[in-house]
N, C-alpha and C. Protein backbone atom coordinates (compact mmCIF):
# COMPACT_ATOMS: atom_id res chain seq x y z
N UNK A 1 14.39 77.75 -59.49
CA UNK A 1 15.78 77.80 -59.12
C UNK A 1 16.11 79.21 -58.62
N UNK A 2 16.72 79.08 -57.64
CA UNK A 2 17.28 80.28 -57.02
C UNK A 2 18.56 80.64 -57.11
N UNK A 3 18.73 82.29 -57.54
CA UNK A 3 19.90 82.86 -58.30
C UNK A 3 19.79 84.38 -57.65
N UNK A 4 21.04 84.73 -57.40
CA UNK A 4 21.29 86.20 -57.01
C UNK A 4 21.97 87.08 -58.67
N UNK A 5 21.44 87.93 -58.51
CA UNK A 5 21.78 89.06 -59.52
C UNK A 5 22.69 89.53 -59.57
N UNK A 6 23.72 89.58 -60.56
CA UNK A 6 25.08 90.45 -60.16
C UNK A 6 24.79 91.63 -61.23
N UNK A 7 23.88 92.27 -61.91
CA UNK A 7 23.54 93.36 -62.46
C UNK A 7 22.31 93.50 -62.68
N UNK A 8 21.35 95.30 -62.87
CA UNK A 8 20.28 95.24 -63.31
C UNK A 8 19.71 94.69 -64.30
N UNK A 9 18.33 93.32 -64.51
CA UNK A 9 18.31 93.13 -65.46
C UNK A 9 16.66 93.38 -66.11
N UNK A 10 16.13 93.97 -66.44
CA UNK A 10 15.03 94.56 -66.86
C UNK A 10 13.54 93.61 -66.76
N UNK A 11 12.59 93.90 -66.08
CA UNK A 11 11.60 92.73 -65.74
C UNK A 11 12.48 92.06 -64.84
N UNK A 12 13.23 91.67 -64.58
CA UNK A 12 13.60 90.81 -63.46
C UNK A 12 13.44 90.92 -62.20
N UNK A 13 14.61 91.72 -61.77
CA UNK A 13 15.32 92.47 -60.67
C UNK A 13 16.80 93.17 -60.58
N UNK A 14 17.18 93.64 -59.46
CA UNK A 14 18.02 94.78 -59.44
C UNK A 14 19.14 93.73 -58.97
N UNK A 15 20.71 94.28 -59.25
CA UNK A 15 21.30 93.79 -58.30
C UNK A 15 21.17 93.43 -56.88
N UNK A 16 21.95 92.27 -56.62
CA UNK A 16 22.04 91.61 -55.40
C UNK A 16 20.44 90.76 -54.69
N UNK A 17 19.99 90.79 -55.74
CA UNK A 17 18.43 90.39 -55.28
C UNK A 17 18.36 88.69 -55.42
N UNK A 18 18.05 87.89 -54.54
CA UNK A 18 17.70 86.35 -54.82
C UNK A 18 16.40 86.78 -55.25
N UNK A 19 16.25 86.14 -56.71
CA UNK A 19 15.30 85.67 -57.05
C UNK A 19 15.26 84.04 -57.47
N UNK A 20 13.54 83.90 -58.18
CA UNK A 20 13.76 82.43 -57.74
C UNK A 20 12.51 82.15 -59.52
N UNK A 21 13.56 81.84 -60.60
CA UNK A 21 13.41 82.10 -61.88
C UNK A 21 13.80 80.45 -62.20
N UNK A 22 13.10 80.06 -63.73
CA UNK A 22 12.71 79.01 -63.70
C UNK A 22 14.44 78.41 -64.56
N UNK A 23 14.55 77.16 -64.71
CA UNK A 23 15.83 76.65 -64.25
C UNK A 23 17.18 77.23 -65.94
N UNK A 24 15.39 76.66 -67.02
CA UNK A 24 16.11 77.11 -68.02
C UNK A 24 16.82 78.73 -68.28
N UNK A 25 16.36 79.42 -67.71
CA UNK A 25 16.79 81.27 -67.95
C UNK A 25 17.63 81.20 -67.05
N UNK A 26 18.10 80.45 -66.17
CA UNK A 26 19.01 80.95 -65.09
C UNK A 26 20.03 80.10 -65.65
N UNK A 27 20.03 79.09 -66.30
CA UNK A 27 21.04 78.45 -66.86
C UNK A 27 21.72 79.05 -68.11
N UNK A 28 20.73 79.19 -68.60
CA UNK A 28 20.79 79.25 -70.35
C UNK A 28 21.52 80.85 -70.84
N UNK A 29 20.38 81.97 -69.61
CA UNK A 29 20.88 83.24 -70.35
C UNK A 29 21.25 83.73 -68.68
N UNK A 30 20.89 83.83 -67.41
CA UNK A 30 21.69 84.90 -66.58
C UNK A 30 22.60 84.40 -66.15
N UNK A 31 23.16 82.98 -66.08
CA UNK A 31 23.84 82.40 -65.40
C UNK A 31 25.59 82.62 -66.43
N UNK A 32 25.21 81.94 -67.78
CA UNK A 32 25.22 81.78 -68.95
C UNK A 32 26.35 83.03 -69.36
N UNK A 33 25.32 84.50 -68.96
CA UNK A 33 25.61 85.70 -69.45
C UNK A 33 26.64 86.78 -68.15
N UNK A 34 26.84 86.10 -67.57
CA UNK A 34 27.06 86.64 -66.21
C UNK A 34 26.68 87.46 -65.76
N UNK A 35 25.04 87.15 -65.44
CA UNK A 35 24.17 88.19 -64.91
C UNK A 35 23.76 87.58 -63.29
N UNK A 36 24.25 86.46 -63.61
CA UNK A 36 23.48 86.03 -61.88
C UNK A 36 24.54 85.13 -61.91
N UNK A 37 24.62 84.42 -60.05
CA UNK A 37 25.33 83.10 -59.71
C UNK A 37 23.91 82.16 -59.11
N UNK A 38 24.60 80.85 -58.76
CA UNK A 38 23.50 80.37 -58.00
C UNK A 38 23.48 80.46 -56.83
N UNK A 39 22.19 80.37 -56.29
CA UNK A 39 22.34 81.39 -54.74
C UNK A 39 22.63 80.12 -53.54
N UNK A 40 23.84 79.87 -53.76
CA UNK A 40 24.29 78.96 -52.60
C UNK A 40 24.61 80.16 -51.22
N UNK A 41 24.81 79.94 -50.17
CA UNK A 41 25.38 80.28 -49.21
C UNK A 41 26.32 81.43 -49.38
N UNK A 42 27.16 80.66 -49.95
CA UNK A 42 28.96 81.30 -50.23
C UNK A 42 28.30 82.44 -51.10
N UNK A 43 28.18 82.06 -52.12
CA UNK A 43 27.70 83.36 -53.34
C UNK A 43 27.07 84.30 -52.74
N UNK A 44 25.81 83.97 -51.79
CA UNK A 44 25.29 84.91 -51.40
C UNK A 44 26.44 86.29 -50.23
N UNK A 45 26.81 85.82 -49.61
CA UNK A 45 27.92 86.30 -48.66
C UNK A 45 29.15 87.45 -49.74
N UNK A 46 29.41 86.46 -51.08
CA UNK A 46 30.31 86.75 -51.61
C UNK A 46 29.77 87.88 -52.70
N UNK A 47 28.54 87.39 -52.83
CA UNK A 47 27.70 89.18 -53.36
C UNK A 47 27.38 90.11 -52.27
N UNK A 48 26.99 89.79 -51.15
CA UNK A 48 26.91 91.13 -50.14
C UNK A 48 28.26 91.98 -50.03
N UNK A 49 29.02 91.44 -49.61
CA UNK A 49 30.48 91.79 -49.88
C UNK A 49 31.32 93.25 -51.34
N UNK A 50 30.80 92.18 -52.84
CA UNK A 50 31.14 93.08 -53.61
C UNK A 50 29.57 93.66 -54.16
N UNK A 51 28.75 93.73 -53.66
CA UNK A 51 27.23 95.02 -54.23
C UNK A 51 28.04 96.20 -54.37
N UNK A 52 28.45 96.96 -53.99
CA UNK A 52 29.06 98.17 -54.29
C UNK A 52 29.75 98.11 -55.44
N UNK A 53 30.63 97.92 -55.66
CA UNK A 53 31.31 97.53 -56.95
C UNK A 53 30.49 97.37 -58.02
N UNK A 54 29.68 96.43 -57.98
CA UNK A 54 28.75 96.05 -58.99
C UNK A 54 27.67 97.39 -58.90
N UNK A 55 27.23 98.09 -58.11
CA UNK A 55 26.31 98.90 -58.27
C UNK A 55 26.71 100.31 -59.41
N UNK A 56 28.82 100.08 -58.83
CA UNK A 56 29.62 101.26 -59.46
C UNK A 56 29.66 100.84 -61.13
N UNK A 57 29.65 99.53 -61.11
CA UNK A 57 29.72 99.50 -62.04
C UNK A 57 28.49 99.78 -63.27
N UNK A 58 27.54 99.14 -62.64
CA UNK A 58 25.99 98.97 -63.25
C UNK A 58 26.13 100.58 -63.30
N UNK A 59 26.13 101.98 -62.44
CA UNK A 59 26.07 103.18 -62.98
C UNK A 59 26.77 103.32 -64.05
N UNK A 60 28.03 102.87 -63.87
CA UNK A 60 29.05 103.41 -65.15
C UNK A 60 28.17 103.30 -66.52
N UNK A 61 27.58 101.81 -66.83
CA UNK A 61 27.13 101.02 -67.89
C UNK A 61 25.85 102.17 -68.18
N UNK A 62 25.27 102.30 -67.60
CA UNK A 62 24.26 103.54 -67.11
C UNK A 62 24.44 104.61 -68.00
N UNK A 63 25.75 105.22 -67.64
CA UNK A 63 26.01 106.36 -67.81
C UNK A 63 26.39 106.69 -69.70
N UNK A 64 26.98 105.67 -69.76
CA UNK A 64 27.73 104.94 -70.99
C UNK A 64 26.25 104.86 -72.08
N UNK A 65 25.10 104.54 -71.37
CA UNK A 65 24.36 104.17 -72.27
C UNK A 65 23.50 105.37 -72.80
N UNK A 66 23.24 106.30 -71.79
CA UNK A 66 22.93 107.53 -71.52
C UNK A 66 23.48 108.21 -72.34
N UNK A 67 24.95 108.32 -72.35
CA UNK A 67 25.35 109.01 -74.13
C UNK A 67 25.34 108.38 -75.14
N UNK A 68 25.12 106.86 -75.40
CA UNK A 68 24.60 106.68 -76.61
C UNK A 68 23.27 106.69 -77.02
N UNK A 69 22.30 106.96 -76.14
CA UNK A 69 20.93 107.32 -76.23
C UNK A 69 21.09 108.64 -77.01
N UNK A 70 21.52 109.77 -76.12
CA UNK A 70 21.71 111.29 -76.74
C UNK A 70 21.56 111.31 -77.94
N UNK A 71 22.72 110.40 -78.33
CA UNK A 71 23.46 110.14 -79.88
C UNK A 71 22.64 110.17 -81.03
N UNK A 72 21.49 109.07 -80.39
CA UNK A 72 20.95 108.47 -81.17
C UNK A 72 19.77 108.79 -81.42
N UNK A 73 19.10 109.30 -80.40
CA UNK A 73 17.51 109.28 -79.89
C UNK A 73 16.63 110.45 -80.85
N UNK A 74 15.38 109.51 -81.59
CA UNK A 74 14.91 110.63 -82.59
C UNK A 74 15.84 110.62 -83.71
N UNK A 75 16.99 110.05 -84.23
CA UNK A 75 17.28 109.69 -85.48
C UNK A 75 16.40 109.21 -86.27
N UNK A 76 16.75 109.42 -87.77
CA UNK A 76 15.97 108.69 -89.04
C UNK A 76 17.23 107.92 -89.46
N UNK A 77 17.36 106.57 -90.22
CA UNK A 77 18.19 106.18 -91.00
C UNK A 77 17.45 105.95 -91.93
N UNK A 78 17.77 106.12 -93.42
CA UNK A 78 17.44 105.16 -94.56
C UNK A 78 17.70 103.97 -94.55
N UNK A 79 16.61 103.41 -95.36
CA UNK A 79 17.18 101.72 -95.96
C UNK A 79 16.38 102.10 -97.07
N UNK A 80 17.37 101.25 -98.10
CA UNK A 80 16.69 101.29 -99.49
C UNK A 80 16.92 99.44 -99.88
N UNK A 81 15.63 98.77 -100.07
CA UNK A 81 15.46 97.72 -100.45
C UNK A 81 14.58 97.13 -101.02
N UNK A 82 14.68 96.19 -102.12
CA UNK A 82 13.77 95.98 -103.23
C UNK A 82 12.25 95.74 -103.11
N UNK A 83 11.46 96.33 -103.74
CA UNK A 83 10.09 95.95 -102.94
C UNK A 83 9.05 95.48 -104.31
N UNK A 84 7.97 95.37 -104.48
CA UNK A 84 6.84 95.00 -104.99
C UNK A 84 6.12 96.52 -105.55
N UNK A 85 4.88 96.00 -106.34
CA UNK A 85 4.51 97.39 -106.85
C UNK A 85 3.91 97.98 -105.79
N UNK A 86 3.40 97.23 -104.92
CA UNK A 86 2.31 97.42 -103.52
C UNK A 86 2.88 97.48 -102.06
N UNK A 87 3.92 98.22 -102.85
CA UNK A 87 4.70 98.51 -101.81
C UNK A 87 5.42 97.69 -100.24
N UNK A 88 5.39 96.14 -100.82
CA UNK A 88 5.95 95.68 -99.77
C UNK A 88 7.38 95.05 -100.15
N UNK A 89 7.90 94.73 -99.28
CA UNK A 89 9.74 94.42 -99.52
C UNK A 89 9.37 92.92 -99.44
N UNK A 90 10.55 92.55 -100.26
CA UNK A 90 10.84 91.29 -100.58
C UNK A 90 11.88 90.82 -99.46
N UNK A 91 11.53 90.53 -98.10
CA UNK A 91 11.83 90.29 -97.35
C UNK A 91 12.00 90.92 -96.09
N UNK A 92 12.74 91.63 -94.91
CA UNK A 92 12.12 92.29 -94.19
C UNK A 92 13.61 93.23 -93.74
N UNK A 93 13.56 94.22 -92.92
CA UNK A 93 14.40 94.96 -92.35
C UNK A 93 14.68 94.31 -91.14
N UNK A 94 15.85 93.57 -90.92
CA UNK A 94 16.46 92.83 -89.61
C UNK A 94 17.44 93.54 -89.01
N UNK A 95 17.26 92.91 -87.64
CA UNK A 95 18.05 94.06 -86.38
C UNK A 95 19.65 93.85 -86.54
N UNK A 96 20.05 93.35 -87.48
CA UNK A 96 21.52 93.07 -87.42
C UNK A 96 22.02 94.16 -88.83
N UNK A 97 21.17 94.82 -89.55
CA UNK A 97 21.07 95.50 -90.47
C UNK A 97 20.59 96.77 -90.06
N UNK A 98 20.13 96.93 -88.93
CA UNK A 98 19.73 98.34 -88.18
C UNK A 98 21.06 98.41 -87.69
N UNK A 99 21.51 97.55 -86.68
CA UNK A 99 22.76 97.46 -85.94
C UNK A 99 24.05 98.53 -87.35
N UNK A 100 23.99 97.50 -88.39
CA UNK A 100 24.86 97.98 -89.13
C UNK A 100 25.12 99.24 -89.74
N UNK A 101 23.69 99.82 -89.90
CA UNK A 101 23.11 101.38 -90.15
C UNK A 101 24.07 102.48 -89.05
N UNK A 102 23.86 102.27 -87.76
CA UNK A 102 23.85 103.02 -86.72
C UNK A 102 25.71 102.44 -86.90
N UNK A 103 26.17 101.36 -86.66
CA UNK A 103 27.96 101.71 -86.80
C UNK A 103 28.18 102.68 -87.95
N UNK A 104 27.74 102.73 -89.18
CA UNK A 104 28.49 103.11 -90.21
C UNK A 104 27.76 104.48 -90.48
N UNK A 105 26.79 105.18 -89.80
CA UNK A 105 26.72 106.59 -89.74
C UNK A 105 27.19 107.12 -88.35
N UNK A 106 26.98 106.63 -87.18
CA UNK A 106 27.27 107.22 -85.57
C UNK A 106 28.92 106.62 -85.62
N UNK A 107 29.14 105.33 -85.61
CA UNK A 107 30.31 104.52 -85.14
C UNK A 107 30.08 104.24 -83.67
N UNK A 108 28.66 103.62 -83.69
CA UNK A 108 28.83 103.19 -82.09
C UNK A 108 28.15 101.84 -82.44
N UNK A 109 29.01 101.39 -81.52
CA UNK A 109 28.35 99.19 -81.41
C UNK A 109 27.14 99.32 -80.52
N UNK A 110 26.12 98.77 -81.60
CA UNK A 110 24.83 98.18 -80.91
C UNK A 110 24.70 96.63 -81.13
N UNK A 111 24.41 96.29 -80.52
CA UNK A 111 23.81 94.70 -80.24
C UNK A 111 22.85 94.36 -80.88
N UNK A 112 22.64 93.67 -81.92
CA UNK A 112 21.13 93.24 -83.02
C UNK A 112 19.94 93.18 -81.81
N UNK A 113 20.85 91.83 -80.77
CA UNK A 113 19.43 91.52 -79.32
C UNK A 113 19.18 92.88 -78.74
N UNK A 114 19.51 94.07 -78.99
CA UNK A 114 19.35 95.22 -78.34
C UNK A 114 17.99 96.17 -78.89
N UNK A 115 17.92 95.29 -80.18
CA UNK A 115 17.13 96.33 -81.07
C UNK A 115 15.39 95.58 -80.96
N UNK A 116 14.55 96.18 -80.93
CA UNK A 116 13.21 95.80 -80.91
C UNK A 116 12.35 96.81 -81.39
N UNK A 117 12.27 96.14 -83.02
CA UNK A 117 11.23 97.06 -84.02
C UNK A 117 9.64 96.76 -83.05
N UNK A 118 9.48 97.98 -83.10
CA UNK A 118 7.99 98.13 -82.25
C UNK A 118 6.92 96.83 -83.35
N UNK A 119 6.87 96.79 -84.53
CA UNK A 119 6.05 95.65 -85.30
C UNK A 119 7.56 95.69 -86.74
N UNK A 120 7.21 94.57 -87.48
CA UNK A 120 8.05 93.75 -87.92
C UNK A 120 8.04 94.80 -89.26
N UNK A 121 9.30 95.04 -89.69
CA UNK A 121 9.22 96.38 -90.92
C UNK A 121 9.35 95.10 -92.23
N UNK A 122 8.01 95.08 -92.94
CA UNK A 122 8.17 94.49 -94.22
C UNK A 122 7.67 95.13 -95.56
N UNK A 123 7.15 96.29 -94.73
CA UNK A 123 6.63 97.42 -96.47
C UNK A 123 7.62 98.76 -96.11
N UNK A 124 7.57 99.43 -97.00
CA UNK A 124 7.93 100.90 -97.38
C UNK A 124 7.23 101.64 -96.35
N UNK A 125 7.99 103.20 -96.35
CA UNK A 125 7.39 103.65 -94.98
C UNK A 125 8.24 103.87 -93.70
N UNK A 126 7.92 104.83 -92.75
CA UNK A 126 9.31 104.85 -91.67
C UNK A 126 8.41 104.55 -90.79
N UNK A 127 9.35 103.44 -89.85
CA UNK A 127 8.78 102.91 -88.74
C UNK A 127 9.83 103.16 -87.58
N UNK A 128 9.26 103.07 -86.48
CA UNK A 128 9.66 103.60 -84.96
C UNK A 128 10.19 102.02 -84.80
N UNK A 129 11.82 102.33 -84.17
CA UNK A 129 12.56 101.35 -83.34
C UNK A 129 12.73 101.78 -82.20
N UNK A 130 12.32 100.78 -81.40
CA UNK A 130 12.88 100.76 -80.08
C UNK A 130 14.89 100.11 -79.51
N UNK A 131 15.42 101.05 -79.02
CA UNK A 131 16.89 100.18 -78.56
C UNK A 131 16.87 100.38 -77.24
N UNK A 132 17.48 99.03 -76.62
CA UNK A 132 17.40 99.15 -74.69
C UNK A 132 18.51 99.00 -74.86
N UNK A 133 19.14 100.10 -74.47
CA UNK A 133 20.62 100.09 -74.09
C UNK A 133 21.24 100.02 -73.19
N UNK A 134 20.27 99.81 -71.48
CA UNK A 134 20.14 99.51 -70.53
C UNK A 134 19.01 98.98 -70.05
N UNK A 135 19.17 98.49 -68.68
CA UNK A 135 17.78 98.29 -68.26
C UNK A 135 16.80 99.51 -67.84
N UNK A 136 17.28 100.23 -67.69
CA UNK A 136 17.24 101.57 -67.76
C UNK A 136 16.81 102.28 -68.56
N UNK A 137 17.57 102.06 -69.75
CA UNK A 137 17.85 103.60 -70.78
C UNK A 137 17.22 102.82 -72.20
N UNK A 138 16.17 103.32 -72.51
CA UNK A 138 15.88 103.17 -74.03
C UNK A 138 16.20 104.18 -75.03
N UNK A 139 16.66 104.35 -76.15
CA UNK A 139 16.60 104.93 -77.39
C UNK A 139 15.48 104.15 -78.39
N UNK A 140 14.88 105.81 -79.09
CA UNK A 140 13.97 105.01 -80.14
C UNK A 140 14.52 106.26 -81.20
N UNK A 141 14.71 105.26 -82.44
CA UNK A 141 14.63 105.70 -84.31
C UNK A 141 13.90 105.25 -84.81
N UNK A 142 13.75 105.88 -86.00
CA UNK A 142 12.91 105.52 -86.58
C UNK A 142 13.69 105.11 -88.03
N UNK A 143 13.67 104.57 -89.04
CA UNK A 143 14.39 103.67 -90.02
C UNK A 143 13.31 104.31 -91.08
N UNK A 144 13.73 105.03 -92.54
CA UNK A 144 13.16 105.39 -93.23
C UNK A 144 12.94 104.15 -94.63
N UNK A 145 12.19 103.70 -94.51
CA UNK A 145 12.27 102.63 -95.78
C UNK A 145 12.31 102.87 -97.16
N UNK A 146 12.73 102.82 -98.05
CA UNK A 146 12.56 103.62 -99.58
C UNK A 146 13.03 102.27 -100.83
N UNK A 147 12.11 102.44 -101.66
CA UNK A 147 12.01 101.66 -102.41
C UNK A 147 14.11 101.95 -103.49
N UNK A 148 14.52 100.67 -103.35
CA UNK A 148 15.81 100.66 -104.43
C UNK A 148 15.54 100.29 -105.96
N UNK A 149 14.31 99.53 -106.17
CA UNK A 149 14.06 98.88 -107.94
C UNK A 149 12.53 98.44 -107.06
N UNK A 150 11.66 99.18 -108.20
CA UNK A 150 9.86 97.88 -108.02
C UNK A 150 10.45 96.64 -109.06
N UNK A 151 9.80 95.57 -108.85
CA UNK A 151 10.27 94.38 -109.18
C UNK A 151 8.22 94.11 -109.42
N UNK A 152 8.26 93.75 -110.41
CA UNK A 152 6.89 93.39 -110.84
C UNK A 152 6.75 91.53 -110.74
């Protein structure tokens, strides 16, 4: 299925680009997300038209993300959660709980889908996060894990 881009979207393509992506992703998440239209005629015409705009805008988002990278980039957060004698947690460190870390020390909104632990944090130990805060712009922290009670 063929779809024009109305913003950068990472692996994909850039604004204003027909690409030609399979029916479910163009439905489900760019279409969905208002990242693309379908590339009829009209649309196409009616994206040549506003690309500028959208390009002004895609910088802004850019720019925006660029200082929350600064913010962030090379941080440690703690988590303290219950673990085993062998040092593994009784369940795991999830991106909606990183998300929550970073509002309530920075006060900036991250997106859980934004966050991508480089491997899945289920023991003690600080591990490296990856955040795409653009298609563009990554931030990486790292999340300090620390035991709250061993539980035998």
């Amino acid at each position: 299925m063929k779809v024009i881009l109305l913003e950068n979207v990472k692996r994909v393509g850039n604004i204003g680009e027909v690409i030609d992506v399979k029916r479910g992703f163009a439905r489900n998440f760019l279409i969905a997300n208002h990242k693309a239209l379908y590339a009829s005629k009209e649309n196409v015409r009616e994206v040549e038209k506003i690309k500028a705009d959208l390009s002004k805008k895609d910088n802004e988002k850019k720019k925006e993300a660029s200082k929350i990278a600064e913010q962030i980039n090379g941080k440690e957060y703690s988590v303290k959660k219950l673990s085993t004698e062998n040092k593994e947690l009784y369940g795991s460190v999830k991106p909606t709980e990183i998300a929550k870390l970073i509002q309530d020390e920075n006060k900036i909104e991250i997106k859980p889908s934004m966050i991508q632990p480089v491997k899945e944090i289920k023991a003690l130990g600080t591990f490296k996060v990856k955040i795409s805060l653009h298609s563009e712009v990554d931030a990486e922290i790292f999340i300090n894990v620390s035991s709250a009670e061993i539980i035998q």
